[in-house]
Protein backbone atom coordinates (compact mmCIF):
# COMPACT_ATOMS: atom_id res chain seq x y z
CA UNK A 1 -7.52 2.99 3.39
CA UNK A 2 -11.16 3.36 3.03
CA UNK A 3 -12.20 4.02 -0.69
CA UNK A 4 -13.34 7.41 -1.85
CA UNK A 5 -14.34 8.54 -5.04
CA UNK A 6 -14.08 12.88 -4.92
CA UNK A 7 -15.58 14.94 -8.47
CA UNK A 8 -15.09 18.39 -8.70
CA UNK A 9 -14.93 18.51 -4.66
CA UNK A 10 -17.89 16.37 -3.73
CA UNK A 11 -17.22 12.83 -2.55
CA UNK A 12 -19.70 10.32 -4.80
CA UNK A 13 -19.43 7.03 -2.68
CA UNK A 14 -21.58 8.19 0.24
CA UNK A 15 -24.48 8.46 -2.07
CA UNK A 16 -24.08 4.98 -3.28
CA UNK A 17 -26.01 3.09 -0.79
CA UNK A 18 -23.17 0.38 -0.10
CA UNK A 19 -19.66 -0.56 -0.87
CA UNK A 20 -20.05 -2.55 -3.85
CA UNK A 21 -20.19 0.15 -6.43
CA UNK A 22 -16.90 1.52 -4.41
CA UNK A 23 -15.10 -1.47 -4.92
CA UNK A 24 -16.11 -2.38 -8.70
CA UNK A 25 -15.51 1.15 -9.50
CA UNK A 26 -11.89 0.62 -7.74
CA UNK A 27 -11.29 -2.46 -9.50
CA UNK A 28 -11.92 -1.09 -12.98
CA UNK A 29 -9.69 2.24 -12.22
CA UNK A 30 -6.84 -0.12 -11.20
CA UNK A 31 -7.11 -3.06 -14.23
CA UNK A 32 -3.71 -2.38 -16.46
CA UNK A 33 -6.39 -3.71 -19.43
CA UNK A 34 -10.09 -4.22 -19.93
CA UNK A 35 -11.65 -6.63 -17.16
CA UNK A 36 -13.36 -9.82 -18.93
CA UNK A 37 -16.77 -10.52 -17.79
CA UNK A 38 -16.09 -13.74 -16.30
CA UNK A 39 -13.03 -12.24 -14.59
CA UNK A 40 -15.69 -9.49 -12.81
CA UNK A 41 -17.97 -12.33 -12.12
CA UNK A 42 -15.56 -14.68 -10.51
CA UNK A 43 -14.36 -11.98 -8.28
CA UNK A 44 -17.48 -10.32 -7.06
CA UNK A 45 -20.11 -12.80 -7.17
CA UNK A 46 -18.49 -16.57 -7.23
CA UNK A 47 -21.49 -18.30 -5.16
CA UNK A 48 -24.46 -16.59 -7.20
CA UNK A 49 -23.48 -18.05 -10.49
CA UNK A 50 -27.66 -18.11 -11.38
CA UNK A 51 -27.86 -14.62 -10.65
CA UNK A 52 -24.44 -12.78 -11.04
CA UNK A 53 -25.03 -11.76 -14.67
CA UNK A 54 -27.47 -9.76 -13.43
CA UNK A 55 -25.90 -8.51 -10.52
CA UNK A 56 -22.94 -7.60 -12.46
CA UNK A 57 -25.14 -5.72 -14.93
CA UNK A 58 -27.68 -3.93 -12.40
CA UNK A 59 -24.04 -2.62 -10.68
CA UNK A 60 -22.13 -1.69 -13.78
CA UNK A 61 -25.71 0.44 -14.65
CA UNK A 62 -26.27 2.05 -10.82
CA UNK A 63 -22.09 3.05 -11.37
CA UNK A 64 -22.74 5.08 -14.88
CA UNK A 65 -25.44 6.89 -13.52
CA UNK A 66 -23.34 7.72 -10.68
CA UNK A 67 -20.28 9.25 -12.37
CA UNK A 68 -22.20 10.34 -15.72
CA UNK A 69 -22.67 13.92 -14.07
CA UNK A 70 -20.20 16.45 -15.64
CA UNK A 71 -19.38 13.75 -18.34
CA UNK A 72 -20.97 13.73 -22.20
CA UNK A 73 -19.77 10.05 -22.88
CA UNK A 74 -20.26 6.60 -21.42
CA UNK A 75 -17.86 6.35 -18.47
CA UNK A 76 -17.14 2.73 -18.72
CA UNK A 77 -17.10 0.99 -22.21
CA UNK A 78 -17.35 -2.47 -23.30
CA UNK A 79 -15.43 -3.88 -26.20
CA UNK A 80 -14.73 -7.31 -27.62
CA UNK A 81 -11.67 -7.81 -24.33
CA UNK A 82 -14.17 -7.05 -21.86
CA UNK A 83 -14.87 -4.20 -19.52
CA UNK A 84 -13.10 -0.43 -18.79
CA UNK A 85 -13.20 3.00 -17.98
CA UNK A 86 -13.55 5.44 -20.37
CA UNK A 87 -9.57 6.84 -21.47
CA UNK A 88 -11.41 9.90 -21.78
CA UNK A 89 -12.62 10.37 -18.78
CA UNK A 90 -10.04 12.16 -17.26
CA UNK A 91 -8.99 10.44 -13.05
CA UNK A 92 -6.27 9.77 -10.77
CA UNK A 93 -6.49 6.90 -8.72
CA UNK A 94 -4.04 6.60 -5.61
CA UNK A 95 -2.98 3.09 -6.07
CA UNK A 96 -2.25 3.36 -9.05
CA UNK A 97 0.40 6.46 -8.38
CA UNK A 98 1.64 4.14 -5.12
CA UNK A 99 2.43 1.68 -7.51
CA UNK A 100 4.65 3.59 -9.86
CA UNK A 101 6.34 4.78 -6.97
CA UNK A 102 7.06 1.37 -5.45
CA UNK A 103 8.31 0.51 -9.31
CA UNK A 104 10.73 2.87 -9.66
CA UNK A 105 11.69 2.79 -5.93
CA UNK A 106 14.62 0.11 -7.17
CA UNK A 107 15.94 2.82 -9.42
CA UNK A 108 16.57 5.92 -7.44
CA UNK A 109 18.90 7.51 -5.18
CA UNK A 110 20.00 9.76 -3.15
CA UNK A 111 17.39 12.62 -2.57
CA UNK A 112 15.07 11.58 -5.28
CA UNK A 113 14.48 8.04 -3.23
CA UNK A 114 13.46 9.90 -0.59
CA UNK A 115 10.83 12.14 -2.15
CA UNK A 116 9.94 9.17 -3.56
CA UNK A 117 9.00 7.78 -0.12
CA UNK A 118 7.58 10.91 1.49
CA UNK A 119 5.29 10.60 -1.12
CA UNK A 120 4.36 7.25 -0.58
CA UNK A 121 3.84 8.12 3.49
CA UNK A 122 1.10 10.70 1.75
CA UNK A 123 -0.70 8.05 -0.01
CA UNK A 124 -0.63 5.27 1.98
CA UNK A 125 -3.48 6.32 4.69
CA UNK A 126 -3.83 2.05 5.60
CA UNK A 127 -5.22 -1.03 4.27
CA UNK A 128 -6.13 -1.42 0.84
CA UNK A 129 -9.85 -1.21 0.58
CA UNK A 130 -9.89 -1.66 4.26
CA UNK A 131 -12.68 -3.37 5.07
CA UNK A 132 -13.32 -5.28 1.70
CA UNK A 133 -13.00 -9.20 1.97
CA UNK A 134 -13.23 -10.49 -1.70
CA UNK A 135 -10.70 -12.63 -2.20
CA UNK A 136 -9.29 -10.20 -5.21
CA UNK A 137 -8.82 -7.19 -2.61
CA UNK A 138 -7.18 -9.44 -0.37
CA UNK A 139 -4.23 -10.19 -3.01
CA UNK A 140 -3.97 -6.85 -4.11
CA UNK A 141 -3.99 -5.69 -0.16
CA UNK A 142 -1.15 -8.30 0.96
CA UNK A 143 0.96 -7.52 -2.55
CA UNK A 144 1.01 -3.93 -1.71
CA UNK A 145 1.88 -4.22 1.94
CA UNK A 146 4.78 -6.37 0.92
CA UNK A 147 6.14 -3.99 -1.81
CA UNK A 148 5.74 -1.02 1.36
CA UNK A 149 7.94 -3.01 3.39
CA UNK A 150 10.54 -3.39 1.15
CA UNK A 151 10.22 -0.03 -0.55
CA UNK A 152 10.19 1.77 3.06
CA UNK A 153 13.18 -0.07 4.14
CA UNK A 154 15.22 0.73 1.05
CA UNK A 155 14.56 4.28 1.93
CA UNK A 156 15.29 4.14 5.44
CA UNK A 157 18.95 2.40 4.68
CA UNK A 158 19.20 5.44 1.82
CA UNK A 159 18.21 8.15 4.46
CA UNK A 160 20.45 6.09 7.37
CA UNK A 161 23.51 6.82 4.93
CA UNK A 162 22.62 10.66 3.85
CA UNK A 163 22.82 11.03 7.51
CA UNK A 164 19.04 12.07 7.57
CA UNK A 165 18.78 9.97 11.03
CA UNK A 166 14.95 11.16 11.77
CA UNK A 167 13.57 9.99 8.74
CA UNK A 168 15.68 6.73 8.43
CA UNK A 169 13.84 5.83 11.93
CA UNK A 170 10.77 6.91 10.41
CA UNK A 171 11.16 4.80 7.48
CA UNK A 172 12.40 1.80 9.45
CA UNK A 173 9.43 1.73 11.53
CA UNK A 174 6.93 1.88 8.69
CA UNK A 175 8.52 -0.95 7.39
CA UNK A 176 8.46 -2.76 10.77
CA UNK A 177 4.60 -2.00 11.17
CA UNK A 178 4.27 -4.57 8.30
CA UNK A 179 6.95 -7.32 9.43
CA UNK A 180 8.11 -6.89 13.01
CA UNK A 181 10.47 -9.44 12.53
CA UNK A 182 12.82 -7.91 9.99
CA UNK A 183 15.84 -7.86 11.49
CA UNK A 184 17.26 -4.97 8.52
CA UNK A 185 14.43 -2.52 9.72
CA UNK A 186 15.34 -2.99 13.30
CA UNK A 187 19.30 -2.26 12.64
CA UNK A 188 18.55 0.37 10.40
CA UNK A 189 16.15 1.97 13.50
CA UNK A 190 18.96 1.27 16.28
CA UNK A 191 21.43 3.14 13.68
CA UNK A 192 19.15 5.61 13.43
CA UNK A 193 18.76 6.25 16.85
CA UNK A 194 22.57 5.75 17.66
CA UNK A 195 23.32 8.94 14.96
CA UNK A 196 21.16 11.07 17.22
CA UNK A 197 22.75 10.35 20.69
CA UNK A 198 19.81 8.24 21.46
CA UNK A 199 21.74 5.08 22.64
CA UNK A 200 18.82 3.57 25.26
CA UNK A 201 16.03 4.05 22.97
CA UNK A 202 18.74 2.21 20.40
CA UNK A 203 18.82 -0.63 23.37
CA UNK A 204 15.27 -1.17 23.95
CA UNK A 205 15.63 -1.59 20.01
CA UNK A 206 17.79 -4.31 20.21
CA UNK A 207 15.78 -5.84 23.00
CA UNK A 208 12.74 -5.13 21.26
CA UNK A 209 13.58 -7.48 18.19
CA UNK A 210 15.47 -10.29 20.14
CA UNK A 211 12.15 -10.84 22.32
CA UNK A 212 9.98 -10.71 18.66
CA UNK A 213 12.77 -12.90 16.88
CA UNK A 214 12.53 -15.44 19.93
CA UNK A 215 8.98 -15.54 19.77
CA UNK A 216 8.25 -15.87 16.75
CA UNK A 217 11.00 -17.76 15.10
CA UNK A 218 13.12 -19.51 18.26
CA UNK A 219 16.50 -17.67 17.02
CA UNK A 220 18.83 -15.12 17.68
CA UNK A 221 19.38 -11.58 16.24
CA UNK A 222 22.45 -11.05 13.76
CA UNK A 223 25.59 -11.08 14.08
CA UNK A 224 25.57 -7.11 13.01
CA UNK A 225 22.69 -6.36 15.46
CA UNK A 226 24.78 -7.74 18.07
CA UNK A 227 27.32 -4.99 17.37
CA UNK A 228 25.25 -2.42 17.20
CA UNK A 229 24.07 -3.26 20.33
CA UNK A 230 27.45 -3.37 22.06
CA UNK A 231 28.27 0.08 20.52
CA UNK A 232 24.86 1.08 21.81
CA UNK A 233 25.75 0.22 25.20
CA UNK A 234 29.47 1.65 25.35
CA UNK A 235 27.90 4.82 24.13
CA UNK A 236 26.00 4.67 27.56
């Protein structure tokens, strides 16, 4: 969603005057390894090549200042790589917990896949940096609303077979929010809704996804959604 940087209870980007501090400040937190200048230039300033050294340097100084409060050390450091936060300033950063979820998502099981996915449901509040156009944001935004979509559906089919019907439609219909046409999320939500006694809402399911498959692709639903339709509509 919308960034937000928090210390010690007080939210810092409001004072800031601007987004751009918010987003370099979200860029550095999320960088696996020190960002190179011309990496940091490229990506926030790639039409004011004349001036974007000095851009670059006026932000990274306004952004110390900012989050030197409480702190005895420089907050972001420069070596011979490039550009970083401080390892001893001591953060958490949401996307970087979504993404160790979404990595291990592949791995679990069982109950632990779904805790797993409740917690992602906690930190996914919407877009990435909603809001925030740099091309950079926009990868990073797209990449992480593919990895939800698969990572919600895998949890959806593992609550669909623990029987945990609510949550599997739950699940499914995350998933769905980020590709409508995904013809596993919609089985996996008429299933769903077939393990509660819900058989019409499991019909306008099925109806749902053959008028979105029709539209948007000219073809017909699977072979497996066709059955679960048919049992949908004995059940009635």
């Amino acid at each position: 969603g919308e960034f937000e940087a928090h210390m010690e209870g007080v939210r810092l980007d409001r004072q800031w005057g601007g987004k751009q501090l918010s987003w370099l400040l979200s860029y550095l937190a999320s960088c696996t390894k020190a960002a190179t200048e011309d990496a940091l230039l490229e990506d926030f300033w790639p039409e004011k090549s004349g001036r974007a050294k000095k851009n670059l340097s006026v932000a990274l100084s306004r952004l110390r200042k900012n989050l030197q409060e409480g702190f005895s050390g420089d907050p972001i450091l420069r070596n011979h790589t490039g550009l970083a936060i401080n390892e001893e300033l001591s953060y958490w950063h949401d996307y970087d917990e979504l993404r160790q979820h979404l990595s291990r998502l592949s791995e679990l099981e069982g109950e632990e896949a779904l805790v797993s996915g409740r917690r992602l449901k906690e930190l996914y509040r919407g877009s990435y940096l909603d809001g925030c156009y740099l091309e950079w944001a926009v990868r990073r935004r797209s990449e992480l609303e593919e990895a939800l979509k698969d990572g919600y559906q895998r949890v959806a089919q593992i609550a669909l077979d623990c029987q945990k019907y609510d949550e599997a439609l739950d699940f499914s219909q995350r998933s769905l929010e980020f590709d409508p046409c995904s013809q596993a999320g919609h089985l996996v939500a008429i299933h769903a809704y077939l393990g509660t006694g819900r058989s019409e809402q499991a019909l306008r399911q099925f109806e749902k996804c053959e008028r979105i498959l029709a539209q948007e692709w000219d073809m017909e639903p699977s072979i497996e959604l066709l059955e679960a339709y048919q049992r949908a509509k004995l059940n009635l």
